[in-house]
C-alpha atoms as a PDB file:
ATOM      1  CA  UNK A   1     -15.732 -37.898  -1.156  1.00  0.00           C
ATOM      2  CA  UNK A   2     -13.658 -34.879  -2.159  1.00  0.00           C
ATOM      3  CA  UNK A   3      -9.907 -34.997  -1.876  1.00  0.00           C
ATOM      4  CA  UNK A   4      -8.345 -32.480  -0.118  1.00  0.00           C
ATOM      5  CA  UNK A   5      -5.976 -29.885  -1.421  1.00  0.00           C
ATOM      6  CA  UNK A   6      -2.264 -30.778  -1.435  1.00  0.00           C
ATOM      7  CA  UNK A   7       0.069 -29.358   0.925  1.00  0.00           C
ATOM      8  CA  UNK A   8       2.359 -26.348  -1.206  1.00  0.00           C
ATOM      9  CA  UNK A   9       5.699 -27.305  -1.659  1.00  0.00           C
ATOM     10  CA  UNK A  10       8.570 -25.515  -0.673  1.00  0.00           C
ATOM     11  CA  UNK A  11       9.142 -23.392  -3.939  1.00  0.00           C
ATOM     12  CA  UNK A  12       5.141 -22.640  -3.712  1.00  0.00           C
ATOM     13  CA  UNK A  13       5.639 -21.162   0.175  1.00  0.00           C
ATOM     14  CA  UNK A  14       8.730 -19.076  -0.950  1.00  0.00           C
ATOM     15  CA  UNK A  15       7.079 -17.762  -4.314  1.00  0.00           C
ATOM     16  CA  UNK A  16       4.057 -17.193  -2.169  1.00  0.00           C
ATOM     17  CA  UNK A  17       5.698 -15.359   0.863  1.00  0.00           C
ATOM     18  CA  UNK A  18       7.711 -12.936  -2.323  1.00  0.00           C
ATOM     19  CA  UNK A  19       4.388 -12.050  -3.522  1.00  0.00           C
ATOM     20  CA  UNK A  20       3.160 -10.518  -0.088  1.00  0.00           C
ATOM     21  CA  UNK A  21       6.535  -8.885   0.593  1.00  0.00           C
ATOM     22  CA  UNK A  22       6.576  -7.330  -2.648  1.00  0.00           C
ATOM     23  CA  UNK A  23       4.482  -5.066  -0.989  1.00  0.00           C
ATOM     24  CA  UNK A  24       7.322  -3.369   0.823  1.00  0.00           C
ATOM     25  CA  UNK A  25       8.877  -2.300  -2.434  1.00  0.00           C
ATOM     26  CA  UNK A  26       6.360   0.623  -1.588  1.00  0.00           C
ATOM     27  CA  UNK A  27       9.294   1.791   0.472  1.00  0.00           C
ATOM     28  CA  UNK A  28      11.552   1.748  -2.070  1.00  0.00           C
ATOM     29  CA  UNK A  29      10.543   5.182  -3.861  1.00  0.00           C
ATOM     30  CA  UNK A  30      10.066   3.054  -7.137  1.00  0.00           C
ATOM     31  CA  UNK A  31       6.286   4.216  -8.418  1.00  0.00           C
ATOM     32  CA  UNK A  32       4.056   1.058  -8.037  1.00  0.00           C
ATOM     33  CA  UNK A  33       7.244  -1.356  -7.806  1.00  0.00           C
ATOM     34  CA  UNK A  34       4.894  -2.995  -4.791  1.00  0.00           C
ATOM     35  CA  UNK A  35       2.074  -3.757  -7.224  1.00  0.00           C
ATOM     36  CA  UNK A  36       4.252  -5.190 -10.134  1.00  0.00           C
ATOM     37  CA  UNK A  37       6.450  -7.444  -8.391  1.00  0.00           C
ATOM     38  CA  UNK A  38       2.652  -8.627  -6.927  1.00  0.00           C
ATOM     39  CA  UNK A  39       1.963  -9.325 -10.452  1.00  0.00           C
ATOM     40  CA  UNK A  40       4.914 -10.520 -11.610  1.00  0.00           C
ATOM     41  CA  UNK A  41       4.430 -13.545  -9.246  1.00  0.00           C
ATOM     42  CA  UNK A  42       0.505 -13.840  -9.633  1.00  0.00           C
ATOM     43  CA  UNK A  43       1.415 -14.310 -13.218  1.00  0.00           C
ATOM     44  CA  UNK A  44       3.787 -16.844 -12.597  1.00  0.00           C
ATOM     45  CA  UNK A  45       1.238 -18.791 -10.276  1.00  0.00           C
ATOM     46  CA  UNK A  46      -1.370 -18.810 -13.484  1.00  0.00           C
ATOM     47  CA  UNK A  47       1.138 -19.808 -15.825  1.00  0.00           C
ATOM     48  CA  UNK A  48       2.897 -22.757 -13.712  1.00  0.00           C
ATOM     49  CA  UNK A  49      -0.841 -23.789 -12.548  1.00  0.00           C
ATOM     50  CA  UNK A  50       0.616 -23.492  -8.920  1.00  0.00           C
ATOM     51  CA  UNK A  51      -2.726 -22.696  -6.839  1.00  0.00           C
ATOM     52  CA  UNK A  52      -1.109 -21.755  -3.352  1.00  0.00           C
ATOM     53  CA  UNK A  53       0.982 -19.533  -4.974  1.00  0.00           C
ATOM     54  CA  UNK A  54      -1.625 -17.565  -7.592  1.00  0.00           C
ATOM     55  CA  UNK A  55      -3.788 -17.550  -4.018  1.00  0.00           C
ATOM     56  CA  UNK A  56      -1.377 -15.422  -2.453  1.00  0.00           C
ATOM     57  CA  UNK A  57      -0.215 -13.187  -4.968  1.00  0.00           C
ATOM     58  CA  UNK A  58      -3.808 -12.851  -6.082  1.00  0.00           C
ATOM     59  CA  UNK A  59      -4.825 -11.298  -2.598  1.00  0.00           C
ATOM     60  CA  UNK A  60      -1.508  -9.511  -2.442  1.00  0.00           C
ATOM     61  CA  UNK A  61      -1.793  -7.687  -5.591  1.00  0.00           C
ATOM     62  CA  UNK A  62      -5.615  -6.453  -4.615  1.00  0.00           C
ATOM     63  CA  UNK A  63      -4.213  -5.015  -1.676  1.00  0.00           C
ATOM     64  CA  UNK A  64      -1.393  -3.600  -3.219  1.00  0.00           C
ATOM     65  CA  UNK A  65      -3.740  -2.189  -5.484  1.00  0.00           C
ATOM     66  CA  UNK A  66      -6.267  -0.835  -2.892  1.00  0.00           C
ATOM     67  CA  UNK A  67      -2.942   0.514  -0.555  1.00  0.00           C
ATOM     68  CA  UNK A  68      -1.619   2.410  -3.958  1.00  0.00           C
ATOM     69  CA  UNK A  69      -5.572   3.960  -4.725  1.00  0.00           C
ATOM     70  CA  UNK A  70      -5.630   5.435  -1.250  1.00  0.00           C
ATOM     71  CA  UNK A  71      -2.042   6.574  -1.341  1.00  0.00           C
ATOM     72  CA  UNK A  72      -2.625   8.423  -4.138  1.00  0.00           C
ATOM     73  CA  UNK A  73      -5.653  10.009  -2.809  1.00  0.00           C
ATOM     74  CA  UNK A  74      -3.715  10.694   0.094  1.00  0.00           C
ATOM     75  CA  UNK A  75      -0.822  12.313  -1.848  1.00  0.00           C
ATOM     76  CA  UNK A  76      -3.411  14.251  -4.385  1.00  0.00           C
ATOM     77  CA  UNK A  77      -5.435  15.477  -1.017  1.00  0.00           C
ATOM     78  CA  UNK A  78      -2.115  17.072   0.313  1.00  0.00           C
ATOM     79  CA  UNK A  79      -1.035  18.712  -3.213  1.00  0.00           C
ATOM     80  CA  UNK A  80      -4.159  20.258  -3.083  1.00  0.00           C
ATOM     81  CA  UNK A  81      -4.349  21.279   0.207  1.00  0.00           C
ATOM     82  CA  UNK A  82      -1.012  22.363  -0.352  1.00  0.00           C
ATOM     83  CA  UNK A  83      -1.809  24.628  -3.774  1.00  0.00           C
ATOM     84  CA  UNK A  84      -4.573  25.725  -1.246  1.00  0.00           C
ATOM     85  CA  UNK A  85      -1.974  26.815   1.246  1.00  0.00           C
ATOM     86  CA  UNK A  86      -0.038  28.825  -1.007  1.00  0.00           C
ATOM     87  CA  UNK A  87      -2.790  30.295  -2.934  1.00  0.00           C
ATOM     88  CA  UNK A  88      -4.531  31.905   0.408  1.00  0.00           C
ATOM     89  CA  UNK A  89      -0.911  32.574   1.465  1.00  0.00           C
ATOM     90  CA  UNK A  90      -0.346  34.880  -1.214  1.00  0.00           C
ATOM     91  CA  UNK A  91      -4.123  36.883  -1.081  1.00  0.00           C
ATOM     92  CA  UNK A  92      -2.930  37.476   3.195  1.00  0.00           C
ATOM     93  CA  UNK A  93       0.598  38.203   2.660  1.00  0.00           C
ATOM     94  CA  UNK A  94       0.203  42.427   3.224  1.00  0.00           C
ATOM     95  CA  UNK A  95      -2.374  41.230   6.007  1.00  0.00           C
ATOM     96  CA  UNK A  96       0.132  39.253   7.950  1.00  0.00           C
ATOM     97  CA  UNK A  97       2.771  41.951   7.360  1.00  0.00           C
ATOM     98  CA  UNK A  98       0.752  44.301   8.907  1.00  0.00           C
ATOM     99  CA  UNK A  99      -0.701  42.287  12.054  1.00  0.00           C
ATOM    100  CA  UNK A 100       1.420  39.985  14.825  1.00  0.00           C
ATOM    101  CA  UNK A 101      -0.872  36.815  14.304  1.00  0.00           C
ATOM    102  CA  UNK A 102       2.094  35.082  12.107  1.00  0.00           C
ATOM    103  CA  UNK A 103       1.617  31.639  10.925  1.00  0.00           C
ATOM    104  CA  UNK A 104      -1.434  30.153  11.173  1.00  0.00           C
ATOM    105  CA  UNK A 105      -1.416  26.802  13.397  1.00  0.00           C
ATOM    106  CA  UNK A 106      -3.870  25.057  11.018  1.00  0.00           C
ATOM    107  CA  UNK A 107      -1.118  24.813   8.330  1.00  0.00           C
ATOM    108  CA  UNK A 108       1.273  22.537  11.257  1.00  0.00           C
ATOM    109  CA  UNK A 109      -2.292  20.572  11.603  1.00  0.00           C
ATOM    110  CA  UNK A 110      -2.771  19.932   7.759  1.00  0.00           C
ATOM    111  CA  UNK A 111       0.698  18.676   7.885  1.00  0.00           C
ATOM    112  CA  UNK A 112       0.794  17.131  10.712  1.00  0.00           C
ATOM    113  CA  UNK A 113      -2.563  14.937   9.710  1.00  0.00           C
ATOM    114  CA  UNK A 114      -0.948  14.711   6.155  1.00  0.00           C
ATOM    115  CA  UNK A 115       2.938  12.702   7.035  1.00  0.00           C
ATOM    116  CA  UNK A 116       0.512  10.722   9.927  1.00  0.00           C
ATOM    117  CA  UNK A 117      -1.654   9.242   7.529  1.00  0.00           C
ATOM    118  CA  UNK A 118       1.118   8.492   4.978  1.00  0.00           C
ATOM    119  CA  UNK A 119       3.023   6.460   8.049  1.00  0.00           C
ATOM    120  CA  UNK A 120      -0.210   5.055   8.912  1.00  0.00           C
ATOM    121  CA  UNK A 121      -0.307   3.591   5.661  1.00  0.00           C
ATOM    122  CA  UNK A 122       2.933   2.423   5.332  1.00  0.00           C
ATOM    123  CA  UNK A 123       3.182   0.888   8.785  1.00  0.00           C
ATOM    124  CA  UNK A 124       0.047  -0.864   7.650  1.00  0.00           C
ATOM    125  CA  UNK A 125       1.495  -1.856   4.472  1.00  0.00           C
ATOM    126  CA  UNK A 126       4.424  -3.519   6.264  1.00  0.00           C
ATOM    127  CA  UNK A 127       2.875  -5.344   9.154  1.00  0.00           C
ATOM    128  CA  UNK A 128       0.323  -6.620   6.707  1.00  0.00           C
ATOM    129  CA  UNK A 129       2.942  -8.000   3.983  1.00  0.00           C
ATOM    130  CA  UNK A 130       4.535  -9.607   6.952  1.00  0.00           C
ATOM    131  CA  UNK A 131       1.704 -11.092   8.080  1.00  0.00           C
ATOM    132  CA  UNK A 132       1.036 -12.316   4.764  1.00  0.00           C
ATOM    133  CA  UNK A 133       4.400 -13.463   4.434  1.00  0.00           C
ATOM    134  CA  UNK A 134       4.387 -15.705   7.575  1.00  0.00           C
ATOM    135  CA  UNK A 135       1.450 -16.741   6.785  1.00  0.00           C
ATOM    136  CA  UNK A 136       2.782 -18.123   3.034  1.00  0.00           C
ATOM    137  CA  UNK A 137       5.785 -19.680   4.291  1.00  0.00           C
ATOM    138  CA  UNK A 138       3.806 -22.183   6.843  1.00  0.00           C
ATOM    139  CA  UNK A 139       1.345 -23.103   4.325  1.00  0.00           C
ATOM    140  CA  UNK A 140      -1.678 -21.204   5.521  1.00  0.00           C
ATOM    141  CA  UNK A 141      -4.047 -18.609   3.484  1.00  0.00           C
ATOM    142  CA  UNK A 142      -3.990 -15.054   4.028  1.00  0.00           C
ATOM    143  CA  UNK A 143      -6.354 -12.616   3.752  1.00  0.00           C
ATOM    144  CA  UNK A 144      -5.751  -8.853   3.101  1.00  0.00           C
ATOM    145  CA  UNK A 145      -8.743  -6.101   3.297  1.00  0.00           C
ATOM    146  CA  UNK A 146      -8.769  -5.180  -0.087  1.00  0.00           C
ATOM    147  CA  UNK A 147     -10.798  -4.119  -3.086  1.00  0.00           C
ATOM    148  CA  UNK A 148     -10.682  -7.431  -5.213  1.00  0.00           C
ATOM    149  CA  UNK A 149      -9.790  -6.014  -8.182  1.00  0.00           C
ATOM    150  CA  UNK A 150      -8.197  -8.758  -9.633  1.00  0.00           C
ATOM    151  CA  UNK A 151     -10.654 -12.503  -9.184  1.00  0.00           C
END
């Protein structure tokens, strides 16, 4: 007969519920300040042998992971389209000089499809963390979609 696994202490829920809100350091403007706190704490859980928590921070920091890969394809998608921008900008400048069709609407498109999908991710990011969070704090496992990176 197996035993089953003890109920997480206190300390274990609040380590675990830092390492899923750790992912809102994403907000913060500090470059991958999400994924390190994440690891800070999964590190901790390995070291102090503390199961719940390593659980938690383990599926946080994957998702931090996977949320900072796509991010960054996000952001390298809009330099480029950007560089784009500007390079066909310059070969039409004499061209739109010389006609009345202006600025072309695509450009508020690219734009507009670029900041949604950034707040798209970060809304995600939040609500996620949260859910992770609440999840920690009453003892239950939480499961992000993620790329497990780390096993």
């Amino acid at each position: 007969m197996t035993q089953a696994p003890a109920e997480p202490s206190a300390e274990e829920r609040q380590w675990a519920m830092f390492a899923n809100l750790a992912g809102i350091l994403a907000l913060v403007n500090i470059p991958f300040a999400n994924v390190v706190g994440s690891l800070v704490i999964y590190l901790k859980g390995r070291s102090e042998n503390l199961p719940f928590v390593r659980e938690h921070a383990r599926n946080a920091l994957n998702f931090q992971i996977t949320f900072s890969i796509v991010f960054l394809l996000v952001m390298f998608g809009a330099l480029a389209g950007w560089a784009g921008f500007i390079v066909w900008l310059a070969a039409h400048t004499d061209e739109m000089r010389r006609t009345t069709t202006g600025f072309p609407v695509g450009v508020f498109a690219f734009f507009f499809a670029i900041f949604g999908s950034v707040a798209i991710l970060q809304i995600a990011n939040v609500v996620l963390s949260a859910l992770g969070a609440v999840a920690a704090s009453s003892g239950r496992s939480f499961r992000y979609p993620a790329i497990p990176f780390v096993r």
